[in-house]
PDB file of N, CA and C in Angstrom:
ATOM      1  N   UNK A   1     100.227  98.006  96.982  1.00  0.00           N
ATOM      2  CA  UNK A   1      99.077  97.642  97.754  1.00  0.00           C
ATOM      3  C   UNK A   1      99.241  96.185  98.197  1.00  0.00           C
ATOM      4  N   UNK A   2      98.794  95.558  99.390  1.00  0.00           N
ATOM      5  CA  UNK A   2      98.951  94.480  99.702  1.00  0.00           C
ATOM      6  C   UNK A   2      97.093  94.066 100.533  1.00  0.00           C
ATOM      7  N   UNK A   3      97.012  93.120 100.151  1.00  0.00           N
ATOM      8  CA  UNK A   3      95.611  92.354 100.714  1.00  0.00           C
ATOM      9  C   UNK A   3      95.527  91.121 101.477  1.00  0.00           C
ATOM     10  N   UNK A   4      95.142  91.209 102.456  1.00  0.00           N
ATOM     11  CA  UNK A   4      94.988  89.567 103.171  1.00  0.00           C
ATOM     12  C   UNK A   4      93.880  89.434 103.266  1.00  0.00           C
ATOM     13  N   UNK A   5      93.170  88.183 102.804  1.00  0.00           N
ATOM     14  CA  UNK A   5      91.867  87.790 102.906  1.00  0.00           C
ATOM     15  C   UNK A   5      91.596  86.908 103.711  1.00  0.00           C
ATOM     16  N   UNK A   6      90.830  86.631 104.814  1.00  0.00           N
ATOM     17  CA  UNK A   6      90.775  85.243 106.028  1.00  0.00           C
ATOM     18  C   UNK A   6      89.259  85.808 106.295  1.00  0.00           C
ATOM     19  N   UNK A   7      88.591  84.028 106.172  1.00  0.00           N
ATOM     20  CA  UNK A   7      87.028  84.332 106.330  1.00  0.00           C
ATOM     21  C   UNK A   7      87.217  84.822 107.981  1.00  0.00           C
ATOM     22  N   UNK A   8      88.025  84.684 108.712  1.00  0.00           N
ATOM     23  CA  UNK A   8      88.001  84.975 110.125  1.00  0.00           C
ATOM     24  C   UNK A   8      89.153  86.090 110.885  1.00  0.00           C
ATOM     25  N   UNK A   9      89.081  86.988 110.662  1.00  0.00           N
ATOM     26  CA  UNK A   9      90.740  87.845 111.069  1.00  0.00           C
ATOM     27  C   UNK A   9      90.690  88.044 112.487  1.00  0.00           C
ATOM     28  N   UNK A  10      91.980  87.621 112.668  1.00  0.00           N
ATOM     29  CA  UNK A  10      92.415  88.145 114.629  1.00  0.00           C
ATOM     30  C   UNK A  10      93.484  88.722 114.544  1.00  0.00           C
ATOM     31  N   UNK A  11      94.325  89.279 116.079  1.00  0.00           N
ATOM     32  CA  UNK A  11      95.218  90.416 116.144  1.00  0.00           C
ATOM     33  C   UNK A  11      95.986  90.068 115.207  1.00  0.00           C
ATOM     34  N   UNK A  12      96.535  88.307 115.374  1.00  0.00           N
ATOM     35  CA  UNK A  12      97.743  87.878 115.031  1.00  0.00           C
ATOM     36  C   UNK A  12      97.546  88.143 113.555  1.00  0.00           C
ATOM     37  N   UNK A  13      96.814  87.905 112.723  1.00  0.00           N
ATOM     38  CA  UNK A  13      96.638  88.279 111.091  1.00  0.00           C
ATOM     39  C   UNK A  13      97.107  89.594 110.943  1.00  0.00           C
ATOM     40  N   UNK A  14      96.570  90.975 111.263  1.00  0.00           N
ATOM     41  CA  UNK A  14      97.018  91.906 111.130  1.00  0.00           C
ATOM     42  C   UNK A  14      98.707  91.989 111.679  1.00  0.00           C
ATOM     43  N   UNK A  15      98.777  91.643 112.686  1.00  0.00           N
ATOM     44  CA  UNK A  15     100.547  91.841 112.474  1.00  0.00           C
ATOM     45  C   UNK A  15     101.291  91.043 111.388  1.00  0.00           C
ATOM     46  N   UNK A  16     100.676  89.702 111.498  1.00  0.00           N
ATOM     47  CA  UNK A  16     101.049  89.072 110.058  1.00  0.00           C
ATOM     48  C   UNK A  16     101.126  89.408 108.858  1.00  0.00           C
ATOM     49  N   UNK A  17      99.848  90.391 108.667  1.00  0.00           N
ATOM     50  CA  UNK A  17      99.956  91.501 106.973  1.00  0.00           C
ATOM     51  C   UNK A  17     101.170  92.068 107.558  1.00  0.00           C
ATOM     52  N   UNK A  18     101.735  93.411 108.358  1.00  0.00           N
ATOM     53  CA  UNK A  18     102.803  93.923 109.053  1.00  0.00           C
ATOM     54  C   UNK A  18     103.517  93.563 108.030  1.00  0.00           C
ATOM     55  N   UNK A  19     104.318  91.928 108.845  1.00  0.00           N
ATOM     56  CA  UNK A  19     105.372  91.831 107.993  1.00  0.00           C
ATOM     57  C   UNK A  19     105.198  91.623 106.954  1.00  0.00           C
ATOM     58  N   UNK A  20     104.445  90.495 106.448  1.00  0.00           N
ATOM     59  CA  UNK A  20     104.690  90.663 104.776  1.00  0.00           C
ATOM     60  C   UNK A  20     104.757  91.898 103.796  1.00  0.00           C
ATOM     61  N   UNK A  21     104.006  92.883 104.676  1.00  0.00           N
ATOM     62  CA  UNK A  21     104.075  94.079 104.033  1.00  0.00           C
ATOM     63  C   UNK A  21     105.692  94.544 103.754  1.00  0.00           C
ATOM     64  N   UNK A  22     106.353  94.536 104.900  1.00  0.00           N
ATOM     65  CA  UNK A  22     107.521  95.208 105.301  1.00  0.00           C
ATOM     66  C   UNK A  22     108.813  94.289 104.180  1.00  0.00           C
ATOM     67  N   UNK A  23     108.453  92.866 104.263  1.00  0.00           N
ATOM     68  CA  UNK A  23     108.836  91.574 103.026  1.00  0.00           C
ATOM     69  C   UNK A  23     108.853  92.142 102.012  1.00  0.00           C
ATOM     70  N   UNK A  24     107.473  93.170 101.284  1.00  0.00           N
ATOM     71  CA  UNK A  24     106.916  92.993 100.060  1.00  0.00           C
ATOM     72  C   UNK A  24     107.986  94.155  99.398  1.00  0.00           C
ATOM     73  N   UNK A  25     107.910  95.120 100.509  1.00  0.00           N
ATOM     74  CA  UNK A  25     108.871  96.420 100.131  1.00  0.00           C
ATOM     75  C   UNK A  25     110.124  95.837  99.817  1.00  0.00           C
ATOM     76  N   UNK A  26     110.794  95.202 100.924  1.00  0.00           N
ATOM     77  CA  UNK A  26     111.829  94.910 100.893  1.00  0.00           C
ATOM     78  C   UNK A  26     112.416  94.149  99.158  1.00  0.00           C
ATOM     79  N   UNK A  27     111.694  93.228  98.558  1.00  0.00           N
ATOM     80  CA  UNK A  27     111.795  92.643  97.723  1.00  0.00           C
ATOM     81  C   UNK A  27     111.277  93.434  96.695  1.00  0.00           C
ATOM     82  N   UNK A  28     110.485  94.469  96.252  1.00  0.00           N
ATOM     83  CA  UNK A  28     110.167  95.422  95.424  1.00  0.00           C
ATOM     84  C   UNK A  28     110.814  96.488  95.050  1.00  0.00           C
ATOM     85  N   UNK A  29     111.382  97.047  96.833  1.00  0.00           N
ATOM     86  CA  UNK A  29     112.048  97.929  96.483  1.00  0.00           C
ATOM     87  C   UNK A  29     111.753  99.407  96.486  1.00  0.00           C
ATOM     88  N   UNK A  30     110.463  99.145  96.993  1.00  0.00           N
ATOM     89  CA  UNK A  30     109.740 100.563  97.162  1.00  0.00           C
ATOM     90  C   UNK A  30     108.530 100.274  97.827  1.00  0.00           C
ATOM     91  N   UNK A  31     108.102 101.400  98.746  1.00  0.00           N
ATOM     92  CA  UNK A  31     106.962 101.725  99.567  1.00  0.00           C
ATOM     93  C   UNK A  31     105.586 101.025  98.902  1.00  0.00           C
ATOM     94  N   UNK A  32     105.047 100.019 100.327  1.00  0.00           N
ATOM     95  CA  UNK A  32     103.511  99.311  99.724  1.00  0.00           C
ATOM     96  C   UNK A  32     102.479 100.514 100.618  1.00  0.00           C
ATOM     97  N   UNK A  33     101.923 101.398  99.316  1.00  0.00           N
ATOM     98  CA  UNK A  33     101.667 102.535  99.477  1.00  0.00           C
ATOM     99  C   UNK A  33     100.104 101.912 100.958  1.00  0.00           C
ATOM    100  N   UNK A  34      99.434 101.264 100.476  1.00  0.00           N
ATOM    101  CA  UNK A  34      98.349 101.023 100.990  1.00  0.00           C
ATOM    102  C   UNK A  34      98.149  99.082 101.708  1.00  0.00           C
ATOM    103  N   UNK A  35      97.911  99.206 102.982  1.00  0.00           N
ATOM    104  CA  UNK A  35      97.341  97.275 103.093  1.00  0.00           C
ATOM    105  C   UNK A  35      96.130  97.110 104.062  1.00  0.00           C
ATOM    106  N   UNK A  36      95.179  96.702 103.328  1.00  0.00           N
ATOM    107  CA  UNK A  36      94.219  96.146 103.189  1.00  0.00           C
ATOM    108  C   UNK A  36      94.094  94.543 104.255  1.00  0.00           C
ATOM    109  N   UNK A  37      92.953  94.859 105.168  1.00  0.00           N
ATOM    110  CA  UNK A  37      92.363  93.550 105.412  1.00  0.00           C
ATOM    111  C   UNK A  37      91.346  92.991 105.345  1.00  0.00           C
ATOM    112  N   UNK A  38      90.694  91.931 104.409  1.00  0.00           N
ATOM    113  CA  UNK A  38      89.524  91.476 104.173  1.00  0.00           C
ATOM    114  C   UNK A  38      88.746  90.451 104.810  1.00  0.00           C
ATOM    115  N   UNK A  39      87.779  90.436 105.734  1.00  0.00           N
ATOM    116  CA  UNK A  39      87.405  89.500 106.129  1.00  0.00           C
ATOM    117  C   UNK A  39      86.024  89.508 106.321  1.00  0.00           C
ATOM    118  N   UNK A  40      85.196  88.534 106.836  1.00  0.00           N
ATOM    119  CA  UNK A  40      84.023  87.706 106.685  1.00  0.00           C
ATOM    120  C   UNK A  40      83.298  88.366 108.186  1.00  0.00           C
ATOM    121  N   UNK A  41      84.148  88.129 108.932  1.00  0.00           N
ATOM    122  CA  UNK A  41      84.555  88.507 110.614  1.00  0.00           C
ATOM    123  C   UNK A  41      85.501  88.729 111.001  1.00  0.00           C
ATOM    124  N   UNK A  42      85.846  89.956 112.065  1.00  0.00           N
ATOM    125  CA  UNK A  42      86.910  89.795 112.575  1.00  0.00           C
ATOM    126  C   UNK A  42      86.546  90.449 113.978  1.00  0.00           C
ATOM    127  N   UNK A  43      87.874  90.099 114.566  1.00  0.00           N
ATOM    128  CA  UNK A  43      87.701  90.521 116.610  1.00  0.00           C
ATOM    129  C   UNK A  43      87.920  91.661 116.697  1.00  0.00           C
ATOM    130  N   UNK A  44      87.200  92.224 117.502  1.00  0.00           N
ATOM    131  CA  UNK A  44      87.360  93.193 118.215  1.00  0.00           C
ATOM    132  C   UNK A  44      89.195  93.901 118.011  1.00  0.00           C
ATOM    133  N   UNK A  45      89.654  93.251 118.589  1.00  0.00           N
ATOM    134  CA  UNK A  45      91.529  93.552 118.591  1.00  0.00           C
ATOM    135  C   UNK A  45      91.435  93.455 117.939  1.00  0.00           C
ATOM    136  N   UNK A  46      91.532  93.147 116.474  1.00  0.00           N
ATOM    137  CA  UNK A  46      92.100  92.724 115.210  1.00  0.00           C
ATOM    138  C   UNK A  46      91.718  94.422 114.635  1.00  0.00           C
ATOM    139  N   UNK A  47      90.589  94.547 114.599  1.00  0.00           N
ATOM    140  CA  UNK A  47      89.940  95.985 114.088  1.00  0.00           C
ATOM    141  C   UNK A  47      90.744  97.208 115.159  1.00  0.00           C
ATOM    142  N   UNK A  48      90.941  96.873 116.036  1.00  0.00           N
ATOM    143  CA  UNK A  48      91.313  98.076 116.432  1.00  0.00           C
ATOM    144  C   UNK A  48      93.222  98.066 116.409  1.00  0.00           C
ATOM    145  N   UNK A  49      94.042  96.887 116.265  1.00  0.00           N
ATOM    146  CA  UNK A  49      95.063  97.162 116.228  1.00  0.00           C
ATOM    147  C   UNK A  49      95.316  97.349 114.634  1.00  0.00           C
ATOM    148  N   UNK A  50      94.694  97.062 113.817  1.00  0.00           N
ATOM    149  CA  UNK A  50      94.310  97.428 111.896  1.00  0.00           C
ATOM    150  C   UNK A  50      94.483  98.981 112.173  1.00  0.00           C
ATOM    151  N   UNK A  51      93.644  99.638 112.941  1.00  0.00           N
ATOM    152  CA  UNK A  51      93.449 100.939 112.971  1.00  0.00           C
ATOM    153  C   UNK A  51      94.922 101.753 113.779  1.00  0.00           C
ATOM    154  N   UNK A  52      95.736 101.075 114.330  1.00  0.00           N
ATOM    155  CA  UNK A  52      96.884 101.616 115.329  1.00  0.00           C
ATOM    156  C   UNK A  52      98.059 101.214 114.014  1.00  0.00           C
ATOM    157  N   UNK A  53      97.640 100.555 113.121  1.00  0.00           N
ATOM    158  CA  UNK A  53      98.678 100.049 112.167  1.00  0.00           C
ATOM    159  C   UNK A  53      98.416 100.896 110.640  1.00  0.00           C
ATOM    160  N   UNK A  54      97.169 101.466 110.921  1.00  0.00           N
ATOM    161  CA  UNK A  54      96.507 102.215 109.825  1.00  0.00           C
ATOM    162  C   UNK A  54      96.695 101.103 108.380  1.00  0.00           C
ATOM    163  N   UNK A  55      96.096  99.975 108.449  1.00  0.00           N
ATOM    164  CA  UNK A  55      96.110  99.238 107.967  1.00  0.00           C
ATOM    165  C   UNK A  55      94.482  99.069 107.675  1.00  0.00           C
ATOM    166  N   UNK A  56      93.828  99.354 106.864  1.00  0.00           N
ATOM    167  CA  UNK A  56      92.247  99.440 106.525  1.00  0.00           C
ATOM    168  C   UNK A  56      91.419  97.926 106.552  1.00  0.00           C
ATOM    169  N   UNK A  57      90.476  98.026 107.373  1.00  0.00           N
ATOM    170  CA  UNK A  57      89.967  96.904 107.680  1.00  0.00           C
ATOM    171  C   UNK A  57      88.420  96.837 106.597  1.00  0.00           C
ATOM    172  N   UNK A  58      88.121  95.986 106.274  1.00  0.00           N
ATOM    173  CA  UNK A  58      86.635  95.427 104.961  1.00  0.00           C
ATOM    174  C   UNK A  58      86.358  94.426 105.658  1.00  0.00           C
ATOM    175  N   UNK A  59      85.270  94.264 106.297  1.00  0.00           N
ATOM    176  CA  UNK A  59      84.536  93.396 107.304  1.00  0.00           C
ATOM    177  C   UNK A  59      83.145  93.136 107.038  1.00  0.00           C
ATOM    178  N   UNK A  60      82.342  92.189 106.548  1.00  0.00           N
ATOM    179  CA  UNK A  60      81.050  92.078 107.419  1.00  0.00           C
ATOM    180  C   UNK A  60      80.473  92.074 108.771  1.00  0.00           C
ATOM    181  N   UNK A  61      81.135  91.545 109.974  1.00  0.00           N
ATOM    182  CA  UNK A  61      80.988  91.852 111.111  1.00  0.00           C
ATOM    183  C   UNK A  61      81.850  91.860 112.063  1.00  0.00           C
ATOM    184  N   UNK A  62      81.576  92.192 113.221  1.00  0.00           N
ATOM    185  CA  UNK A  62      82.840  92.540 114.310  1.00  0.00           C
ATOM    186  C   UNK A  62      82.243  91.557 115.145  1.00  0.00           C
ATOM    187  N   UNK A  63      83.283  90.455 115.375  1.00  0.00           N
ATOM    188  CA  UNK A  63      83.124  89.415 116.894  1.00  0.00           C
ATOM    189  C   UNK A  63      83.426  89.564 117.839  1.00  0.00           C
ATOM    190  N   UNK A  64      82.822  89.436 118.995  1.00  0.00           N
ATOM    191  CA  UNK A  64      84.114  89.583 120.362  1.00  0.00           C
ATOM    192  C   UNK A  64      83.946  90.601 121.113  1.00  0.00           C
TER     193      UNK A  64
END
């Protein structure tokens, strides 16, 4: 499982989880079954490219 927390998330964060995700395997050695994004707010894009990345978004509100 992998988590990024930013009181503010935009597109660029979610591709940013991406790689570290792709990092995390690499250095583990096995599939990061699930990644998680946590935020306060996030944009419009950010939520919907989370969802094209199937990357689960935890939000209080949507900006933008």
């Amino acid at each position: 499982m992998a988590i990024e927390v930013e009181s503010y998330a935009e597109e660029e964060d979610v591709d940013a989880l991406t790689l570290k995700t792709r990092y995390l395997e690499r250095i583990l050695g096995k599939r990061v079954a699930k990644a998680y994004i946590v935020a306060v707010n996030i944009s419009k894009e950010a939520l919907e490219r989370a969802k094209e990345l199937g990357i689960e978004a935890i939000f209080g509100s949507i900006v933008g």
